[in-house]
N, C-alpha and C. Protein backbone atom coordinates (compact mmCIF):
# COMPACT_ATOMS: atom_id res chain seq x y z
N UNK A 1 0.84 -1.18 0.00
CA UNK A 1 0.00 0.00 0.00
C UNK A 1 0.88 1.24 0.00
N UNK A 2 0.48 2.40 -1.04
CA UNK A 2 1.57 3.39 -1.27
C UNK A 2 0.66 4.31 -0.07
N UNK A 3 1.94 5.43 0.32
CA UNK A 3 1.71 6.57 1.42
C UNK A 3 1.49 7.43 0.29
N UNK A 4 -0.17 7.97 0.34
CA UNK A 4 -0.53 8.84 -0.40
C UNK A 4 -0.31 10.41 0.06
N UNK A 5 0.30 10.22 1.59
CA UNK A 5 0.44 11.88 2.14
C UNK A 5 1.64 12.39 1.55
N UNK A 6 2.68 11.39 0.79
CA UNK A 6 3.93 11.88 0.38
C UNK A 6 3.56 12.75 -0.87
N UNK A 7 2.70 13.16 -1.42
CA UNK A 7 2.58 13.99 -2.40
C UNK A 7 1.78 15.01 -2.44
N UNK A 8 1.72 15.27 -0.61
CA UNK A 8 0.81 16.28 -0.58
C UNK A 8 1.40 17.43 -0.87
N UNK A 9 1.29 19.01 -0.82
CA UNK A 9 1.57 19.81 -1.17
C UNK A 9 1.41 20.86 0.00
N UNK A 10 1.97 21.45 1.15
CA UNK A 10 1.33 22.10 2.09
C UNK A 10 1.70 23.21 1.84
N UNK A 11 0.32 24.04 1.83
CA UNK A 11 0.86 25.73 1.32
C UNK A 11 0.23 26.79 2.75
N UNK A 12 1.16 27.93 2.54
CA UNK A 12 0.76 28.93 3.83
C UNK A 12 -0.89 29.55 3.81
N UNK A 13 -1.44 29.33 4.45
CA UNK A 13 -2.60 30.14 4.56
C UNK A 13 -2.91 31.23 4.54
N UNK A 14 -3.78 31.42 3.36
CA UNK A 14 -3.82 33.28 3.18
C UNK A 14 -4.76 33.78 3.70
N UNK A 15 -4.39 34.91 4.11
CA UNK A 15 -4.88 36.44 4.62
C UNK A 15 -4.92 37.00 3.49
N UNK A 16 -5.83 37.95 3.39
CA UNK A 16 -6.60 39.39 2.81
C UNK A 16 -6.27 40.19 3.63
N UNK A 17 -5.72 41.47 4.22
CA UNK A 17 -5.27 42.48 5.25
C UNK A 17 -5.39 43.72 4.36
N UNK A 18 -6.50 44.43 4.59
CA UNK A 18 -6.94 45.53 4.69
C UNK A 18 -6.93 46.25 5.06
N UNK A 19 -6.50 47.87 4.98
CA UNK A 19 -6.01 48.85 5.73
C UNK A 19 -5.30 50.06 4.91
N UNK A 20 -6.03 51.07 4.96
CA UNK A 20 -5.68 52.48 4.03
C UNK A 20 -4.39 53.31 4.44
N UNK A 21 -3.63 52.77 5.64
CA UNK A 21 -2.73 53.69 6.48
C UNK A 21 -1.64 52.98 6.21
N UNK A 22 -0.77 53.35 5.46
CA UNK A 22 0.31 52.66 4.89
C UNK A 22 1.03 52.26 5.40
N UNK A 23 1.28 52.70 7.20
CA UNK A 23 1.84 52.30 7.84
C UNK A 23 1.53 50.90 8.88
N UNK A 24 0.30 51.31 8.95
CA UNK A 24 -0.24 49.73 9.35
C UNK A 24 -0.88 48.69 8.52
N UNK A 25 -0.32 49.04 7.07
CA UNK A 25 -1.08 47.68 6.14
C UNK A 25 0.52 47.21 6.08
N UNK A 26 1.71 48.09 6.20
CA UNK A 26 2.66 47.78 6.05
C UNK A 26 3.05 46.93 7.49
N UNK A 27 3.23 47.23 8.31
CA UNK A 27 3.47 46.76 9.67
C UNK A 27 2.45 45.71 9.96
N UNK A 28 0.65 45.63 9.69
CA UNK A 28 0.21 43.97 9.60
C UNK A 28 0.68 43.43 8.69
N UNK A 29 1.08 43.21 7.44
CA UNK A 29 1.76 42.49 6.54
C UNK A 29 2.63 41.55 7.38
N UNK A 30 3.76 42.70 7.57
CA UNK A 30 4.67 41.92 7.97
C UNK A 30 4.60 40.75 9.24
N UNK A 31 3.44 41.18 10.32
CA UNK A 31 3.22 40.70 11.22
C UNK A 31 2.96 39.18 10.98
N UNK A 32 1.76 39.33 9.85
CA UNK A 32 1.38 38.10 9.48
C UNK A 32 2.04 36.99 8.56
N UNK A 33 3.21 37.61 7.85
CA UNK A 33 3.95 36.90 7.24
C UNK A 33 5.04 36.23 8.39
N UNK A 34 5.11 36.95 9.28
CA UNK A 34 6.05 36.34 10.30
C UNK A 34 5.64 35.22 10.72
N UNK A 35 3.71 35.34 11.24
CA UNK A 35 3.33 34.20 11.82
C UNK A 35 2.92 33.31 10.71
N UNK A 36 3.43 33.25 9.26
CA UNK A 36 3.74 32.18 8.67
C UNK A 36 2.59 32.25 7.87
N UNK A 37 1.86 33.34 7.44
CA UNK A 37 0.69 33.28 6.53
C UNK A 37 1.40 33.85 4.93
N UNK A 38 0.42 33.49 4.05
CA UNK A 38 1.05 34.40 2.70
C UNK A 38 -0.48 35.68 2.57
N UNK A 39 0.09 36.49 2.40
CA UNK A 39 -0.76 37.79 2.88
C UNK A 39 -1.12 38.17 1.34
N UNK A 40 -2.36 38.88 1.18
CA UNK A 40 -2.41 39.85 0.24
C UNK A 40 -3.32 40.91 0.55
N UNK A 41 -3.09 41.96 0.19
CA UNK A 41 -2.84 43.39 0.52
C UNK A 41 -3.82 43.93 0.35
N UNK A 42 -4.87 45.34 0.56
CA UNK A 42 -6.08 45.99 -0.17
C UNK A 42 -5.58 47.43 0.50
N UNK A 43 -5.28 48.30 -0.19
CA UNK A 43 -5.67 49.65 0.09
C UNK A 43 -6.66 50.60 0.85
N UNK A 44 -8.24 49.58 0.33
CA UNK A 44 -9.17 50.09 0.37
C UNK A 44 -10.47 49.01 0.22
N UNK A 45 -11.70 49.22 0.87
CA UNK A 45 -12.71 48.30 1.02
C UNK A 45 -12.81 47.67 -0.47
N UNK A 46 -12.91 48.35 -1.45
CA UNK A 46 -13.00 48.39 -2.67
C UNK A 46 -12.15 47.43 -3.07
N UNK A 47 -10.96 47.94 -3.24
CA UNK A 47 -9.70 46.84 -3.64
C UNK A 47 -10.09 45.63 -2.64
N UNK A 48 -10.08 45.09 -1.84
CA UNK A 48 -10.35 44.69 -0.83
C UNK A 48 -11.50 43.04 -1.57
N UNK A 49 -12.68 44.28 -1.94
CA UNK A 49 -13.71 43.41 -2.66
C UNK A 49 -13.35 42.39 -3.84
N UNK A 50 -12.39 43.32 -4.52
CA UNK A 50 -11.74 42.54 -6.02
C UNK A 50 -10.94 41.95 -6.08
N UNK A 51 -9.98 41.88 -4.96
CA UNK A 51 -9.07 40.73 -4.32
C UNK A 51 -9.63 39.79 -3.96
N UNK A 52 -10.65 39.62 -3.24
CA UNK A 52 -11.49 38.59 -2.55
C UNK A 52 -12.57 37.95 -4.08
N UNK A 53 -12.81 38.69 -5.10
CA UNK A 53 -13.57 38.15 -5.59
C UNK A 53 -12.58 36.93 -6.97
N UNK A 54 -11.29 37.67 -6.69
CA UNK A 54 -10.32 36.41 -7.81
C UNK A 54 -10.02 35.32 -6.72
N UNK A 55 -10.10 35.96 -5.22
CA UNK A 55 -9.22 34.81 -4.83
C UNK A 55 -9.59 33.77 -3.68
N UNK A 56 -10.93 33.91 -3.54
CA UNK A 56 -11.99 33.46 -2.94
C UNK A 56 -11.74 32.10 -2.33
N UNK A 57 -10.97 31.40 -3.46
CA UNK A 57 -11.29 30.51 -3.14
C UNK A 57 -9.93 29.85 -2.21
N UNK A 58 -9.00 30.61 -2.29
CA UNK A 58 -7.54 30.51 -1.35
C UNK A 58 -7.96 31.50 0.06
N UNK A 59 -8.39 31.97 0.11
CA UNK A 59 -8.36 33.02 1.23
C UNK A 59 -9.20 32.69 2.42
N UNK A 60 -8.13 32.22 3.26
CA UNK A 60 -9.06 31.87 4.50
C UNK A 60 -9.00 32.65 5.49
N UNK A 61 -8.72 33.90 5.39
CA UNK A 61 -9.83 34.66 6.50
C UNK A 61 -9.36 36.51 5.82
N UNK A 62 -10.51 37.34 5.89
CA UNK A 62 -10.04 38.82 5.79
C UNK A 62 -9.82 39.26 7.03
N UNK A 63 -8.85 40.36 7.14
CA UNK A 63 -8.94 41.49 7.94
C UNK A 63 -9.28 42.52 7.67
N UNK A 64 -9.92 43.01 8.05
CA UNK A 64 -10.81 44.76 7.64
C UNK A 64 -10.50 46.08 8.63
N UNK A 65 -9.94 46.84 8.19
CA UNK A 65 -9.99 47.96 8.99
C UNK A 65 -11.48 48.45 8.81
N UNK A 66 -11.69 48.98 10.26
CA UNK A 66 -13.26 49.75 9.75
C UNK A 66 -13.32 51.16 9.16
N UNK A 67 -12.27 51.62 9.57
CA UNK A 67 -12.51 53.35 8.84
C UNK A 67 -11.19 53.17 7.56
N UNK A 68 -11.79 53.04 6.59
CA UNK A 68 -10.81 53.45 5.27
C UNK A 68 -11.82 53.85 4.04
N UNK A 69 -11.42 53.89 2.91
CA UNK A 69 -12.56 54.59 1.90
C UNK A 69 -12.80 53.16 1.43
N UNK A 70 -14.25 53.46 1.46
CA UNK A 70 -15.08 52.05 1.22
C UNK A 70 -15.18 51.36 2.13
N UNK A 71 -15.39 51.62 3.54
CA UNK A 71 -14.88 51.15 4.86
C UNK A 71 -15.60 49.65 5.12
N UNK A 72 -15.23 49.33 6.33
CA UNK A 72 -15.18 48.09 6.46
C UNK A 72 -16.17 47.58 6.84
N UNK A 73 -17.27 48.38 7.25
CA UNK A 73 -18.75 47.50 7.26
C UNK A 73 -19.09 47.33 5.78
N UNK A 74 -19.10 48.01 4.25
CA UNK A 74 -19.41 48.07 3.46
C UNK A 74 -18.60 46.77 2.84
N UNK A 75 -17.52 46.91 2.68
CA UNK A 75 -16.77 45.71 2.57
C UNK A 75 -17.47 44.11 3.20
N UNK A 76 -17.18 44.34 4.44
CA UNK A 76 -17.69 43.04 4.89
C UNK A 76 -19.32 42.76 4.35
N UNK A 77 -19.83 43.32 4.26
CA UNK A 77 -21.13 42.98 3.54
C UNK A 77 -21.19 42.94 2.27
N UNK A 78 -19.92 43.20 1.07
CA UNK A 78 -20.04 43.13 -0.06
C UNK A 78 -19.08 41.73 -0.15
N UNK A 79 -18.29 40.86 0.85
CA UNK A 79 -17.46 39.98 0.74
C UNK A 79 -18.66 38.90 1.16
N UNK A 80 -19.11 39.60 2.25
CA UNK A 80 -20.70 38.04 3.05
C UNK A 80 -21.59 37.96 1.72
N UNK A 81 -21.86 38.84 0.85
CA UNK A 81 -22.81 38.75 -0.31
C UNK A 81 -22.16 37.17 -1.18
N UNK A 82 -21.03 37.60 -1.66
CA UNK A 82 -19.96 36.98 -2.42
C UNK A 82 -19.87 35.73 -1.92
N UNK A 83 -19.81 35.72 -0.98
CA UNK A 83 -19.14 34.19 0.01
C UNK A 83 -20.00 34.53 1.69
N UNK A 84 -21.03 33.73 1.97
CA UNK A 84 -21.65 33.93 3.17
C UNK A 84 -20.67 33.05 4.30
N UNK A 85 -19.89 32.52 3.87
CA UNK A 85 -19.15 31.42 5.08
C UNK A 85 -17.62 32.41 5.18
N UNK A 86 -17.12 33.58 4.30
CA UNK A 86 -15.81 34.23 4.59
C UNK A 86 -15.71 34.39 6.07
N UNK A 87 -14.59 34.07 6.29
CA UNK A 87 -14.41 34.63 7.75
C UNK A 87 -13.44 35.96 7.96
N UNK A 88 -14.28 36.23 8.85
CA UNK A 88 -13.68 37.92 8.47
C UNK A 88 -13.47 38.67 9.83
N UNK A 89 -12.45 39.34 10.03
CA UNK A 89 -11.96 40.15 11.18
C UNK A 89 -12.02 41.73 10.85
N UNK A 90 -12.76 42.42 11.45
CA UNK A 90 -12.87 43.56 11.88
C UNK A 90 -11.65 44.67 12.24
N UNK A 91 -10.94 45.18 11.58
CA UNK A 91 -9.92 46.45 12.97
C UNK A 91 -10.18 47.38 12.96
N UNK A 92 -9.66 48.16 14.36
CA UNK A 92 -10.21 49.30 14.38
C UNK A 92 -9.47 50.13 15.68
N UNK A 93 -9.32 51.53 15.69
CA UNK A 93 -8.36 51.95 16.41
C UNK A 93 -9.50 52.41 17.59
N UNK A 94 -10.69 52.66 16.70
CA UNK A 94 -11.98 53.58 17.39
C UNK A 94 -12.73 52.27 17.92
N UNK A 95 -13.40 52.41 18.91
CA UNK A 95 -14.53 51.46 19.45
C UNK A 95 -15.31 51.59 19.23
N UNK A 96 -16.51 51.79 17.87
CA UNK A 96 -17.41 52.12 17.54
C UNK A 96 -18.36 50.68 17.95
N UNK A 97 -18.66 50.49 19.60
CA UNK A 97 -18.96 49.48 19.71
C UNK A 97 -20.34 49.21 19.07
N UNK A 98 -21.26 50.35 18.69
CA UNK A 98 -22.78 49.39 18.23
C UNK A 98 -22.97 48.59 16.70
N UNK A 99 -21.74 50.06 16.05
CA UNK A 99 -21.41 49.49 14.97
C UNK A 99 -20.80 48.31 14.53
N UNK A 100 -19.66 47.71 15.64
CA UNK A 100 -19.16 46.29 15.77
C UNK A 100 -19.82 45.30 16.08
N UNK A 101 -20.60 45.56 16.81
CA UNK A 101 -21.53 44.79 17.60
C UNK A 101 -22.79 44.53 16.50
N UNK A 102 -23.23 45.09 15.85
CA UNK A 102 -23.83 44.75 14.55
C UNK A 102 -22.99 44.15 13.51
N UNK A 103 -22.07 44.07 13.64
CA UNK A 103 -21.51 43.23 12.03
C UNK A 103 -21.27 41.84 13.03
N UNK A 104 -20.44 42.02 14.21
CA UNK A 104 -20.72 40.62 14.93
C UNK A 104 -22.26 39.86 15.17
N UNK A 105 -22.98 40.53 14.85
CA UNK A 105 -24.33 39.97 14.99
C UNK A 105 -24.42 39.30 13.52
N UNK A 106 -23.79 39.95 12.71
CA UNK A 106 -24.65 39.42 10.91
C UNK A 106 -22.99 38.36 10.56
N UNK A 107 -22.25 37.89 11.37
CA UNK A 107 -21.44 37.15 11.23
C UNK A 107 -19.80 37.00 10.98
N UNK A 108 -19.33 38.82 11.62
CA UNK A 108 -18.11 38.71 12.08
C UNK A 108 -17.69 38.10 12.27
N UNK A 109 -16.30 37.54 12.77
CA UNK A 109 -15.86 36.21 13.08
C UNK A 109 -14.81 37.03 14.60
N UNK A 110 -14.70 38.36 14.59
CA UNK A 110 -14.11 39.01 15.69
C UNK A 110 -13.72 40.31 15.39
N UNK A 111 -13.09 40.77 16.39
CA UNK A 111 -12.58 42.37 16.56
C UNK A 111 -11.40 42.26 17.20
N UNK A 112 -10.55 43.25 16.00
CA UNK A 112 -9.07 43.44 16.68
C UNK A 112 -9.14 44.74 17.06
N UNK A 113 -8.85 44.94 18.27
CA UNK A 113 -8.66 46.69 18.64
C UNK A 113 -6.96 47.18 18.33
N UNK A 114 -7.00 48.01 17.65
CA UNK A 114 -5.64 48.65 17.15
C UNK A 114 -5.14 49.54 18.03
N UNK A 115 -3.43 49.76 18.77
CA UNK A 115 -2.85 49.00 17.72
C UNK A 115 -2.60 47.97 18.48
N UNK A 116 -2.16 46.86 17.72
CA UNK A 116 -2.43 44.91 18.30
C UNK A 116 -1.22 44.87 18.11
N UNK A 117 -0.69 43.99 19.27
CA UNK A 117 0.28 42.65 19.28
C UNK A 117 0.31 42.09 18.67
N UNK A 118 1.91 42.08 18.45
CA UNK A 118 1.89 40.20 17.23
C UNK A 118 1.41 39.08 18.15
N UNK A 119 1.30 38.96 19.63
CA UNK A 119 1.06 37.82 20.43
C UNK A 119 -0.92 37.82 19.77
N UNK A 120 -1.91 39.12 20.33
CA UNK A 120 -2.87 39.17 20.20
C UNK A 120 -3.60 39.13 18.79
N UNK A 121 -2.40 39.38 18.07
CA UNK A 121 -2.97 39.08 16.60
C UNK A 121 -2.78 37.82 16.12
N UNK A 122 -1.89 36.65 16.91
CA UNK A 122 -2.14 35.60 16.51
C UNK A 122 -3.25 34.71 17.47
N UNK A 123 -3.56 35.05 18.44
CA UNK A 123 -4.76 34.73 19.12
C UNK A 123 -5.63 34.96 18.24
N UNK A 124 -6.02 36.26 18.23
CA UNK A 124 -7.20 36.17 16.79
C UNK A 124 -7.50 35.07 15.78
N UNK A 125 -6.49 35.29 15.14
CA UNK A 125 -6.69 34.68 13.87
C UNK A 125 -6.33 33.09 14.53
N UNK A 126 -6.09 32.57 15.17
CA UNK A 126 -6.10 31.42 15.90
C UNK A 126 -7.21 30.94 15.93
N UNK A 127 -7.70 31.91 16.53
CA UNK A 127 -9.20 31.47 17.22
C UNK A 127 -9.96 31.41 15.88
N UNK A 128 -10.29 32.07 14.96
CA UNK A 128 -11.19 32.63 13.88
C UNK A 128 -10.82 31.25 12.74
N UNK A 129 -9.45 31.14 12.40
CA UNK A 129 -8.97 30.18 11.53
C UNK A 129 -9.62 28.52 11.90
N UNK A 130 -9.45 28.18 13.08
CA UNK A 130 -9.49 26.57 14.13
C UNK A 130 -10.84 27.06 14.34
N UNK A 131 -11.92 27.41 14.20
CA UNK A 131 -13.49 27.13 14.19
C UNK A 131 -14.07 26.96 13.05
């Protein structure tokens, strides 16, 4: 009997990381490539949408800033349209808790409060990825 796992192929798990502030799409990038993900990038809710809509089918989880142009409730509801099972993370520097608290109701998967730890940002996506 042949070992069929010898030809498996194991690839890094991608992130979508969203974020208009060049300094923190630059600085989560890197975060998440550290903790061993292959990342791709969005400017903007928009970009964000058209990334997710080529690559849908690799991308296992977004991150969303909430305040950028095309912001991130609009986003997350134009990605849940697209794909109702995306799992998707929220950031945000502001606590706009009713507003969070409504997208966690229609199927957030969590909230990162900015600015985050590389320890707390892999809790996140820990938690969000393993459910």
């Amino acid at each position: 009997m042949q070992n069929k796992m010898k030809n498996v192929n194991i690839e890094k798990p991608v992130i979508l990381f969203a974020d208009d502030d060049e300094m923190c799409l630059d600085v989560g990038v890197k975060m998440l490539q550290r903790l061993g993900y292959e990342v791709l990038e969005a400017k903007n809710g928009y970009e964000a949408v058209q990334i997710y809509q080529k690559t849908r089918k690799t991308v296992e989880l977004v991150i969303l800033d909430m305040r950028m142009p095309h912001n991130g409730e609009k986003t997350f509801n134009q990605i849940k349209a697209i794909d109702a099972n995306a799992k998707i993370i929220i950031a945000s520097g502001y606590t706009e808790e009713s507003r969070i608290r409504d997208l966690l109701k229609k199927g957030c998967n969590g909230f990162l409060q900015k600015p985050f730890t590389f320890d707390y940002l892999s809790q996140k996506i820990s938690l969000v990825i393993e459910n």
